[in-house]
Protein backbone atom coordinates (compact mmCIF):
# COMPACT_ATOMS: atom_id res chain seq x y z
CA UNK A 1 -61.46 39.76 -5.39
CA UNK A 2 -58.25 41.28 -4.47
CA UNK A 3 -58.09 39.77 -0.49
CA UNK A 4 -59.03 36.49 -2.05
CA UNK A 5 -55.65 36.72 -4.32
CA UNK A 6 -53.77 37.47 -1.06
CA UNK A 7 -55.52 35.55 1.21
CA UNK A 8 -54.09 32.38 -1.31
CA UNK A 9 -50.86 34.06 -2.42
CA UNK A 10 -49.64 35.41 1.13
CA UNK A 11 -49.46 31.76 2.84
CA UNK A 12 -48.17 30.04 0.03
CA UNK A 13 -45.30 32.49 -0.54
CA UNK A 14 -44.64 32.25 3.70
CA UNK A 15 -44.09 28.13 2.75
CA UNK A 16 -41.73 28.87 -0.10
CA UNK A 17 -39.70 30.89 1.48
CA UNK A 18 -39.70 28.89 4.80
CA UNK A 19 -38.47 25.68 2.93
CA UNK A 20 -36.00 28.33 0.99
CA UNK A 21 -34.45 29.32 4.12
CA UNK A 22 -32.78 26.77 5.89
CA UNK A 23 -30.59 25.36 2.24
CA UNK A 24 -29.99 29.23 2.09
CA UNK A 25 -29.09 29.89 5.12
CA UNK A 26 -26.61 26.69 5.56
CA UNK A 27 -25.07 27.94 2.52
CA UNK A 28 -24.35 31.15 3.90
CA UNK A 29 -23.14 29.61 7.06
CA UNK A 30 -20.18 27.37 4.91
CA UNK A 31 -19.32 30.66 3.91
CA UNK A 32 -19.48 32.56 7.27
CA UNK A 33 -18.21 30.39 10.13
CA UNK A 34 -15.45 28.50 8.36
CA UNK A 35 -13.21 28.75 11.21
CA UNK A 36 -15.02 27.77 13.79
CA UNK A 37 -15.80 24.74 11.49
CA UNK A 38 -12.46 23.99 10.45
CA UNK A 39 -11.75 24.31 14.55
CA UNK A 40 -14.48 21.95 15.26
CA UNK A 41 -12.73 19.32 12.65
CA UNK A 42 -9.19 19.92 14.71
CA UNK A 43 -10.77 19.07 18.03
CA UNK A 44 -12.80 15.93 16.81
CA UNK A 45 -9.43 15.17 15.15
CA UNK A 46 -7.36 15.43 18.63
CA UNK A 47 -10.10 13.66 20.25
CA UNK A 48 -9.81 10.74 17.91
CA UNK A 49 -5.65 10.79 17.84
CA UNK A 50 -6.07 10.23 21.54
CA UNK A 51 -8.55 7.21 21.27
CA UNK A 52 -6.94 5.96 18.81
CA UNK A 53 -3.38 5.92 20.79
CA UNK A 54 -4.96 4.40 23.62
CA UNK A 55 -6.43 2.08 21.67
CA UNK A 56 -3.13 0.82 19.97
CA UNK A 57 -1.63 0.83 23.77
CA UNK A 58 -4.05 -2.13 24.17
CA UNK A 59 -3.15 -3.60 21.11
CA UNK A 60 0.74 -3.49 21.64
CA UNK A 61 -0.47 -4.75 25.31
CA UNK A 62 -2.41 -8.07 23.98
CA UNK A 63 0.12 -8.89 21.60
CA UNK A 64 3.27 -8.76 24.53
CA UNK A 65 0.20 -11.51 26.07
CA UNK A 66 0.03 -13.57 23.17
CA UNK A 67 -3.53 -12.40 22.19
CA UNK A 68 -5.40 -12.33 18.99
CA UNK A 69 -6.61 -8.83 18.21
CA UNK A 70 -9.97 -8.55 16.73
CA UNK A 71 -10.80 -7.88 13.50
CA UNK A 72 -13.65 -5.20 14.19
CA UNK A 73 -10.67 -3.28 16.46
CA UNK A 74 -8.01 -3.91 13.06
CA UNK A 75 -10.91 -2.25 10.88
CA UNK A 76 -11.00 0.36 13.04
CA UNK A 77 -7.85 1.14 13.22
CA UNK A 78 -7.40 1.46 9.32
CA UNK A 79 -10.90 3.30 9.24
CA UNK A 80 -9.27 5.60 11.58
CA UNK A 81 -5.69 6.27 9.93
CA UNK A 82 -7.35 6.25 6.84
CA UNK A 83 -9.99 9.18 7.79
CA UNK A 84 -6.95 11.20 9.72
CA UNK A 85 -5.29 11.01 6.39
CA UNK A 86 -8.14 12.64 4.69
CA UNK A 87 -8.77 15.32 7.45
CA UNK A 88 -4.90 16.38 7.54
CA UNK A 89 -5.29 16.89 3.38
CA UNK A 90 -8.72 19.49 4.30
CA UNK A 91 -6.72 21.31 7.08
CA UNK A 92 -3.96 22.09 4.77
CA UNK A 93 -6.04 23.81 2.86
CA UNK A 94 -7.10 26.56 5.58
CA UNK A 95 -3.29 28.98 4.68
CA UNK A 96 -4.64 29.29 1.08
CA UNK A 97 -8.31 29.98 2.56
CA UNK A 98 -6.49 32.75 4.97
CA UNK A 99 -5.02 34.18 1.75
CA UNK A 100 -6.32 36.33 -0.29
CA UNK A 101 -6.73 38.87 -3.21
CA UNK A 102 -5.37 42.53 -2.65
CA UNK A 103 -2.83 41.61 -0.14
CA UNK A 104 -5.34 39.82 1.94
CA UNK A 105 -7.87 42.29 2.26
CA UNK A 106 -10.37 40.33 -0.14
CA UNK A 107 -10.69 36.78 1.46
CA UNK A 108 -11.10 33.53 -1.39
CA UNK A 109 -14.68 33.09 -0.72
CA UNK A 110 -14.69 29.53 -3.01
CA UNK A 111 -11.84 28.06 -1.42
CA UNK A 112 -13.44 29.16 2.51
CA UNK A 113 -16.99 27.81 1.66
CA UNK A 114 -15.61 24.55 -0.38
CA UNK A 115 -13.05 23.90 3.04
CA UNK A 116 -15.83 24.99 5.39
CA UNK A 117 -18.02 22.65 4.34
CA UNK A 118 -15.26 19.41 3.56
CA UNK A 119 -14.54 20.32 7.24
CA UNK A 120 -18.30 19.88 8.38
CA UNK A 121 -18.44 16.92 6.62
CA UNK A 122 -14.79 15.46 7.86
CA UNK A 123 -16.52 16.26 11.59
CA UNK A 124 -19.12 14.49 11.80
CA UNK A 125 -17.80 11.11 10.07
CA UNK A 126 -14.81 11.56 12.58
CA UNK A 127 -17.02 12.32 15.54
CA UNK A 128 -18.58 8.80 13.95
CA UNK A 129 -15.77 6.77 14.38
CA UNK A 130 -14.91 8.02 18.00
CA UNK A 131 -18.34 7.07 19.06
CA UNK A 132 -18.06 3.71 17.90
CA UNK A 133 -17.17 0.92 20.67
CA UNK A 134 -15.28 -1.84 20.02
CA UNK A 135 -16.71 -5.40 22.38
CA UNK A 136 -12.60 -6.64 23.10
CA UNK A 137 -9.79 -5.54 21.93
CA UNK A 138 -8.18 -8.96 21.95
CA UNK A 139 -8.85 -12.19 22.89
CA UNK A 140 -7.25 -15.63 24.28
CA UNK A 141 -5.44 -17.82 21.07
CA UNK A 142 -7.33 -21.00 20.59
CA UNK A 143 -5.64 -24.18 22.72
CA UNK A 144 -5.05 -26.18 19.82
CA UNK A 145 -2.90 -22.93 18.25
CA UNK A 146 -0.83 -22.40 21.04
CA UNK A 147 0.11 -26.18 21.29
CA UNK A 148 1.58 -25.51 17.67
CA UNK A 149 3.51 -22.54 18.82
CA UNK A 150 5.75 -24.14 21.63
């Protein structure tokens, strides 16, 4: 009677605690590899800063030409500034998560997992926006609207 128990128990407690493990264990990871978190955020940040400069070259370039920029590369250009924003307000928070009680010695494990895992977050919506393409960054001015201009 007893093996039967364990032959039912000992599987079912293997599938607990392997569905357990991964929230658990991504929890504990916020916690433990903030900084290389928070460093993956900066470098997804750079990456974007230099898209996004090269994009607004083109930009500046098309409108020297007398070119309508597109509205998909305008909305990505405020999605961008506006998600830089954001990410600047989570880095500032890594010198109080360096901080901490007893002259340092004791680090502010809140403060590291909440930032650790704002960061993750921040990183992949930013690594989002880098991978999106844009079709033209500007195009020609109808006929009929430049014959207005001169």
């Amino acid at each position: 009677m007893a093996t039967g128990w364990v032959g039912f128990v000992g599987p079912t407690v293997g599938k607990i605690g392997e569905f357990l493990m991964a929230p658990v264990s991504r929890h504990f990871g916020y916690l433990f590899s903030y900084k290389s978190k928070v460093k993956n955020l900066k470098d997804e940040v750079k990456k974007l800063d230099e898209k996004r400069d090269a994009m607004q070259l083109s930009v500046d370039e098309a409108k020297r030409n007398v070119k309508r920029i597109g509205p998909d590369v305008k909305g990505w250009l405020e999605r961008v500034d506006k998600c830089r924003i954001e990410a600047r307000e989570i880095l500032k928070d890594e010198v109080g998560a360096n901080k901490g009680c007893l002259y340092g010695r004791c680090p502010n494990l809140p403060l590291r997992y909440s930032l650790s895992k704002k960061a993750t977050n921040k990183a992949k919506e930013v690594a989002q926006l880098h991978e999106e393409e844009t079709a033209e960054v500007a195009y020609n001015e109808p006929l009929r609207d430049r014959i207005h201009i001169l």
